[in-house]
C-alpha atoms as a PDB file:
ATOM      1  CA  UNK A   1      -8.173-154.781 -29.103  1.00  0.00           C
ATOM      2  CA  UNK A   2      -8.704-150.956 -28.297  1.00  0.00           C
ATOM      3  CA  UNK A   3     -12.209-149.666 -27.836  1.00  0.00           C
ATOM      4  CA  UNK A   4     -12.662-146.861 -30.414  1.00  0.00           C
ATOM      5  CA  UNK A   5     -16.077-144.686 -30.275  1.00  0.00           C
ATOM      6  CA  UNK A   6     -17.921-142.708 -33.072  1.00  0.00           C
ATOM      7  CA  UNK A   7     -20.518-140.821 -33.179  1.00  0.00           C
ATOM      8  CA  UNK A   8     -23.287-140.801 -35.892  1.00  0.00           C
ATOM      9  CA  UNK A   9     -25.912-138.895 -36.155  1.00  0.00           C
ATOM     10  CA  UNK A  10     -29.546-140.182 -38.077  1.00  0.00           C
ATOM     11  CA  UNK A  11     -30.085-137.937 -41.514  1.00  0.00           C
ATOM     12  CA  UNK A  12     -33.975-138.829 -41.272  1.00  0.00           C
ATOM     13  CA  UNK A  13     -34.303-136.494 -38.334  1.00  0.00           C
ATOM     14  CA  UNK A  14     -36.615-138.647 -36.685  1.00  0.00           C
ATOM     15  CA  UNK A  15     -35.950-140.867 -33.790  1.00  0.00           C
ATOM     16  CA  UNK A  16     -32.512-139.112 -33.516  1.00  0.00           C
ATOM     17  CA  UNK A  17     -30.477-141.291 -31.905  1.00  0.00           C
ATOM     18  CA  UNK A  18     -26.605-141.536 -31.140  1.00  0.00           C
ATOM     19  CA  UNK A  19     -25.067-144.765 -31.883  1.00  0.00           C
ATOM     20  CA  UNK A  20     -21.830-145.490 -30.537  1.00  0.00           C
ATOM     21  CA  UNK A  21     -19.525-147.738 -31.614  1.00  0.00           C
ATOM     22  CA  UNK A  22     -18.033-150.328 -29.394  1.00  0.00           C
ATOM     23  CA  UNK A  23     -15.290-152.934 -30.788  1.00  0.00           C
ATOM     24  CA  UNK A  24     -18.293-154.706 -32.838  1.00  0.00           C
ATOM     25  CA  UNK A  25     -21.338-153.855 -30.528  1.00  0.00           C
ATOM     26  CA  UNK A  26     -23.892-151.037 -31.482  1.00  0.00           C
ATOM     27  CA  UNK A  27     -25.584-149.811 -28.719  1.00  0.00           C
ATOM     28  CA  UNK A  28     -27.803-146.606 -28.894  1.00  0.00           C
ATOM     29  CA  UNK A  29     -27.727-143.911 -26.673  1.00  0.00           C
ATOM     30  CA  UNK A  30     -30.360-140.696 -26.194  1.00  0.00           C
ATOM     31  CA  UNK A  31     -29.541-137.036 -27.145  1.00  0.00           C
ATOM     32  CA  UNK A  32     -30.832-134.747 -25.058  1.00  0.00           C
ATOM     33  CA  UNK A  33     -34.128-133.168 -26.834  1.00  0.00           C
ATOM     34  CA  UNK A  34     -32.246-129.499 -27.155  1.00  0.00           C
ATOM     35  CA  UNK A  35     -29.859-131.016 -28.955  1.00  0.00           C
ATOM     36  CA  UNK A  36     -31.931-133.048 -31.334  1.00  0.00           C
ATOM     37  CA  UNK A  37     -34.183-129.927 -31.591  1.00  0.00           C
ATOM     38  CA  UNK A  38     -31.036-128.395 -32.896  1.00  0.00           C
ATOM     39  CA  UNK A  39     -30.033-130.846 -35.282  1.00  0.00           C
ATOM     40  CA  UNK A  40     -33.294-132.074 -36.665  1.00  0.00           C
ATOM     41  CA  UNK A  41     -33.996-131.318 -40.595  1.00  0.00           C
ATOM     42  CA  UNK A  42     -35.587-127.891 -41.033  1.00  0.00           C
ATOM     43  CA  UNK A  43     -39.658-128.390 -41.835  1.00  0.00           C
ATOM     44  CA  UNK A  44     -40.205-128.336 -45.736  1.00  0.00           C
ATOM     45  CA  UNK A  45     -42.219-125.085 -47.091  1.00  0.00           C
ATOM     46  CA  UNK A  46     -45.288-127.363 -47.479  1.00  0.00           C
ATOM     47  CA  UNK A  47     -47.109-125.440 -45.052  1.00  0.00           C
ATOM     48  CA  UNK A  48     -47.151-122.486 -47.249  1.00  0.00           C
ATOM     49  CA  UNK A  49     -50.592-121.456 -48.330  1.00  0.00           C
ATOM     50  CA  UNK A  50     -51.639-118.273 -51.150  1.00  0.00           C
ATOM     51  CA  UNK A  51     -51.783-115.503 -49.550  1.00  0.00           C
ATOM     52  CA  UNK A  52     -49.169-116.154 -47.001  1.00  0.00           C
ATOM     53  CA  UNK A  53     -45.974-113.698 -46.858  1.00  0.00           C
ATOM     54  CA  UNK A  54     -42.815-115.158 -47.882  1.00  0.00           C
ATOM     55  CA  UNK A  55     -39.880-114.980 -50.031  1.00  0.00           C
ATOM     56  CA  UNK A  56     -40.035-110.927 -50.322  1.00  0.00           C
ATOM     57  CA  UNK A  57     -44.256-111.180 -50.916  1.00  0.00           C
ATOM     58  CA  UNK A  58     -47.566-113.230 -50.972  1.00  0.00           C
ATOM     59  CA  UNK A  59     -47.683-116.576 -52.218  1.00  0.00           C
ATOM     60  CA  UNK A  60     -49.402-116.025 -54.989  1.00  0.00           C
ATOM     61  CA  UNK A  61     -49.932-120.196 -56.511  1.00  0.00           C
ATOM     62  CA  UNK A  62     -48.148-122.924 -55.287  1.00  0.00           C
ATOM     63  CA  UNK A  63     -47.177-125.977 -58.042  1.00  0.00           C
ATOM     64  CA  UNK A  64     -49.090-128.782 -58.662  1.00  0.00           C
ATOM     65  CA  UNK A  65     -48.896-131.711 -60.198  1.00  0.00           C
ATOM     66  CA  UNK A  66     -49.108-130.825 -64.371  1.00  0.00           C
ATOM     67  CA  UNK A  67     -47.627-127.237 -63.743  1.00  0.00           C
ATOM     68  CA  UNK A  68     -44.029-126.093 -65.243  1.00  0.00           C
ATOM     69  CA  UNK A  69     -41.812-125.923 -61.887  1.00  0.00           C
ATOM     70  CA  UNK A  70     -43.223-128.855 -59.696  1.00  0.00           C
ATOM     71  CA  UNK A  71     -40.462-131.258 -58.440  1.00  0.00           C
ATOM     72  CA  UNK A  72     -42.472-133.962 -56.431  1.00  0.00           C
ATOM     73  CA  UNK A  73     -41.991-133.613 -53.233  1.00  0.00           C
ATOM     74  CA  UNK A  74     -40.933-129.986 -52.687  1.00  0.00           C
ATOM     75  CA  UNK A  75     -43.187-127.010 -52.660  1.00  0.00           C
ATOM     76  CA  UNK A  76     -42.523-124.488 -55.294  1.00  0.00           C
ATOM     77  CA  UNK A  77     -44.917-121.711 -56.399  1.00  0.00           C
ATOM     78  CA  UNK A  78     -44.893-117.928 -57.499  1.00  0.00           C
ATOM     79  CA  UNK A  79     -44.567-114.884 -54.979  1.00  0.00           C
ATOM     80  CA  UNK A  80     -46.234-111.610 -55.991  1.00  0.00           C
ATOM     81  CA  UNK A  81     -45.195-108.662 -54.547  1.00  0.00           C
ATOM     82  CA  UNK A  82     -47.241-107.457 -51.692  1.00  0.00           C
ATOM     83  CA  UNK A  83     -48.556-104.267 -53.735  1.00  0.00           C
ATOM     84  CA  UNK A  84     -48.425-102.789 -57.092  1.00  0.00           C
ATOM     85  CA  UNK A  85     -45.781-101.073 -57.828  1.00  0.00           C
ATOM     86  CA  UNK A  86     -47.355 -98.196 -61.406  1.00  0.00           C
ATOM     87  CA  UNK A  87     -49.338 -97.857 -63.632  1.00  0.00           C
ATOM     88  CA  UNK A  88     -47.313 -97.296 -66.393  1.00  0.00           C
ATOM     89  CA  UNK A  89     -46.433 -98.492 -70.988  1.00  0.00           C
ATOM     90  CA  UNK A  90     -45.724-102.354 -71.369  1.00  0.00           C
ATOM     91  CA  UNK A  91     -41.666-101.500 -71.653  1.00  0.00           C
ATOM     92  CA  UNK A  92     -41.759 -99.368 -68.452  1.00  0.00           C
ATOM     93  CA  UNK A  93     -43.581-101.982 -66.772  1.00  0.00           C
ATOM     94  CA  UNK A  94     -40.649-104.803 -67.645  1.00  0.00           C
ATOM     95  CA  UNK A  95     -37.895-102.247 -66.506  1.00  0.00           C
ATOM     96  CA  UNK A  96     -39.589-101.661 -63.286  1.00  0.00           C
ATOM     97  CA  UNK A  97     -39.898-104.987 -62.704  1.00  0.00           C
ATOM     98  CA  UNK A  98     -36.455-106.067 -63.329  1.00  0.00           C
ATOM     99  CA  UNK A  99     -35.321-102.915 -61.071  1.00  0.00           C
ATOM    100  CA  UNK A 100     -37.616-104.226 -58.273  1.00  0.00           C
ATOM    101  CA  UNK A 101     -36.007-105.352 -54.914  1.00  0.00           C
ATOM    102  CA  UNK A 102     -38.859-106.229 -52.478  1.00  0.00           C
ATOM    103  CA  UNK A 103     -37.628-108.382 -49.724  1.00  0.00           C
ATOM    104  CA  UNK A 104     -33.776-108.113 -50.691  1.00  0.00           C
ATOM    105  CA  UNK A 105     -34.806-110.513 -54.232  1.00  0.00           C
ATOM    106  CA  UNK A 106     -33.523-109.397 -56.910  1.00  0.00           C
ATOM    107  CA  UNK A 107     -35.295-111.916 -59.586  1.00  0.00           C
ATOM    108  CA  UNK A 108     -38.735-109.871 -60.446  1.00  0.00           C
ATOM    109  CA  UNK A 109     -40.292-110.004 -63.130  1.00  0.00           C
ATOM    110  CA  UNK A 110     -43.495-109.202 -65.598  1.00  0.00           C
ATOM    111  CA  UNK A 111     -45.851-112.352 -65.053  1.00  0.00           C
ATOM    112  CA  UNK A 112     -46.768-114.471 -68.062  1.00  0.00           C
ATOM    113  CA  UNK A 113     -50.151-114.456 -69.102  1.00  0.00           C
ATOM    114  CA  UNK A 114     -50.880-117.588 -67.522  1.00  0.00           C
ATOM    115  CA  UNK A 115     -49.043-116.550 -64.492  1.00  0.00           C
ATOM    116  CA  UNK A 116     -51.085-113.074 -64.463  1.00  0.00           C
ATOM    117  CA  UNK A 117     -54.061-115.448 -64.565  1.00  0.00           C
ATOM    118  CA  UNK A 118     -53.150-117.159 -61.005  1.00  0.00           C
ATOM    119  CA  UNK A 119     -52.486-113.710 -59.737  1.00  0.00           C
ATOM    120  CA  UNK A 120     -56.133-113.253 -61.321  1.00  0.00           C
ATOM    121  CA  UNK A 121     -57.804-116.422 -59.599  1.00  0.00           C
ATOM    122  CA  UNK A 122     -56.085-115.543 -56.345  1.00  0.00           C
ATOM    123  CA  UNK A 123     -56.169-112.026 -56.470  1.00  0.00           C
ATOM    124  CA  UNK A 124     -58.327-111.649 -52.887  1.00  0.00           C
ATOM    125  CA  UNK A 125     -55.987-113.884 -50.636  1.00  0.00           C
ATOM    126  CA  UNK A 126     -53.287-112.310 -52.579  1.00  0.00           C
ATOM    127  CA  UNK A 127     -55.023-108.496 -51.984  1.00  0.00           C
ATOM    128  CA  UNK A 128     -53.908-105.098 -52.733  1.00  0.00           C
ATOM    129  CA  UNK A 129     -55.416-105.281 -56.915  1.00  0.00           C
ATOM    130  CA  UNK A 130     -57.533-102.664 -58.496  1.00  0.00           C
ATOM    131  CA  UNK A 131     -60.128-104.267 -59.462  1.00  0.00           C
ATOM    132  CA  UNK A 132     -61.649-101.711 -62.382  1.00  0.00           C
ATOM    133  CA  UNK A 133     -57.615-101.921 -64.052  1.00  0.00           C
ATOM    134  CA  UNK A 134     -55.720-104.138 -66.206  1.00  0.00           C
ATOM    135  CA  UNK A 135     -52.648-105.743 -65.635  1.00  0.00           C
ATOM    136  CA  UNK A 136     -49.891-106.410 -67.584  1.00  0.00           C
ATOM    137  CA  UNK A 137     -48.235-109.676 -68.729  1.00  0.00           C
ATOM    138  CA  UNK A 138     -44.889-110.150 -70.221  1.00  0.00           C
ATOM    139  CA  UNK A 139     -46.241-112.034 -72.843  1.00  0.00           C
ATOM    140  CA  UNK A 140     -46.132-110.069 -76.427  1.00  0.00           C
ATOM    141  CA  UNK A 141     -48.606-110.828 -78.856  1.00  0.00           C
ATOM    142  CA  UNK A 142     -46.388-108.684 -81.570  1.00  0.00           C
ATOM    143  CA  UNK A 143     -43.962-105.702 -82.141  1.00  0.00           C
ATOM    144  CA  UNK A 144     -47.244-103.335 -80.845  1.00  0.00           C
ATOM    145  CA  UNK A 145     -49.586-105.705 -78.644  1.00  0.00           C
ATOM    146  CA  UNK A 146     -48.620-107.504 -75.408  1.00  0.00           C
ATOM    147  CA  UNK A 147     -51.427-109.445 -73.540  1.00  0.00           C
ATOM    148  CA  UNK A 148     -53.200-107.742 -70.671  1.00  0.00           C
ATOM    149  CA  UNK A 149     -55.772-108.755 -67.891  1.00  0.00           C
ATOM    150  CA  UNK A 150     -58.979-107.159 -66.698  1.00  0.00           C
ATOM    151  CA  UNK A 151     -58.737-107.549 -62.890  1.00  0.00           C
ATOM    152  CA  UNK A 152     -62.940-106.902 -63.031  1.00  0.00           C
ATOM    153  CA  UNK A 153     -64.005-109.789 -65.133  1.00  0.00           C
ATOM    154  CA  UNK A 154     -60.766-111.698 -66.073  1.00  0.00           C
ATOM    155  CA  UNK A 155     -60.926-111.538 -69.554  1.00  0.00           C
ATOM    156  CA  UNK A 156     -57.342-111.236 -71.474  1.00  0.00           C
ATOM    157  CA  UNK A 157     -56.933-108.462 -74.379  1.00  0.00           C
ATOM    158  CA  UNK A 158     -54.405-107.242 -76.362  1.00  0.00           C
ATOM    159  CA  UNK A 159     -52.975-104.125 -75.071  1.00  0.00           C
ATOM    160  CA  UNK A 160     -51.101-101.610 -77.043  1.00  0.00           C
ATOM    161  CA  UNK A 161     -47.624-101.744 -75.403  1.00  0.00           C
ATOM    162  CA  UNK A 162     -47.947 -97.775 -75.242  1.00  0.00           C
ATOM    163  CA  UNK A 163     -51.345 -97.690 -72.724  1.00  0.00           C
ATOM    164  CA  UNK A 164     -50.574 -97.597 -69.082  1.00  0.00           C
ATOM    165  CA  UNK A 165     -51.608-100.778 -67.123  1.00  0.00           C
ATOM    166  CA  UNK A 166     -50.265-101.681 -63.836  1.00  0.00           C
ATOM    167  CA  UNK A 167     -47.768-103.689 -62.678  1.00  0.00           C
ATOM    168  CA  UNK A 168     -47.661-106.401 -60.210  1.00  0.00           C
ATOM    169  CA  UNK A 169     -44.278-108.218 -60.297  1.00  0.00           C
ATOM    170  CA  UNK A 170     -43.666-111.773 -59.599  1.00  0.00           C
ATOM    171  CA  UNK A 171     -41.138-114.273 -58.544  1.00  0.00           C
ATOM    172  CA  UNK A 172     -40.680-118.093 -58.450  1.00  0.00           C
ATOM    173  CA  UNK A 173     -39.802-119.589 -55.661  1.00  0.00           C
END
């Protein structure tokens, strides 16, 4: 019977090894490391921490276990842009934001009030907030009010959607 060979290559990335195939006998055979270094699965995003630039910003939260947008075992989070980008009414804020192309992305948006508050809570890894200033949300209370955040003590208020707050764009990622 003729010999055939095949190569196969281990998905796991680890202990890469060539097997060839011999009539019916396995035998494995070593790749050289450049090769394997080549071929090996890229490193998952775990390593990410807040504050960290990526994705056209800073981390700004990373998922957990609980939060809308965790997949178990992959890292996914929210990206704020690296600086605010006006001070301006609620609708000029969510126009801005959807015009907004930091890093090449083209997915920005007005945070929710909840995501406003991790921007909040992280706000000195994150840097670049004024601290004395509110921040809008996307989140409308009614036809008039849209919620707001002090960036000096935290507290959320309605905001008349004609003030100017500033604006601090986010992304998922």
């Amino acid at each position: 019977m003729k010999n055939m060979t095949r190569s196969f290559i281990s998905k796991a990335g680890k202990g890469l090894a060539k097997i060839v195939l011999l009539g019916s006998v396995l035998a494995p055979v070593a790749i050289p490391a450049a090769y394997a270094a080549e071929t090996a699965i890229a490193p998952v995003q775990s390593q990410l921490r807040v504050g960290e630039s990526h994705g056209g910003g800073k981390v700004a939260y990373i998922f957990k276990h609980g939060d809308r947008g965790y997949v178990s075992g992959q890292t996914h989070g929210l990206i704020a842009a690296k600086e605010d980008l006006t001070s301006a009414t609620w609708d000029k804020a969510l126009e801005v934001c959807k015009q907004f192309r930091g890093g090449g992305f083209s997915d920005w948006r007005l945070p929710s009030k909840d995501e406003l508050t991790r921007l909040y809570e992280n706000r000195n890894a994150i840097g670049g907030f004024v601290e004395r200033y509110y921040y809008w949300s996307s989140t409308e209370s009614d036809k008039n009010d849209a919620w707001d955040q002090s960036f000096r003590t935290g507290a959320h208020n309605l905001g008349y959607k004609l003030d100017s707050n500033f604006v601090r764009p986010v992304r998922s990622f």
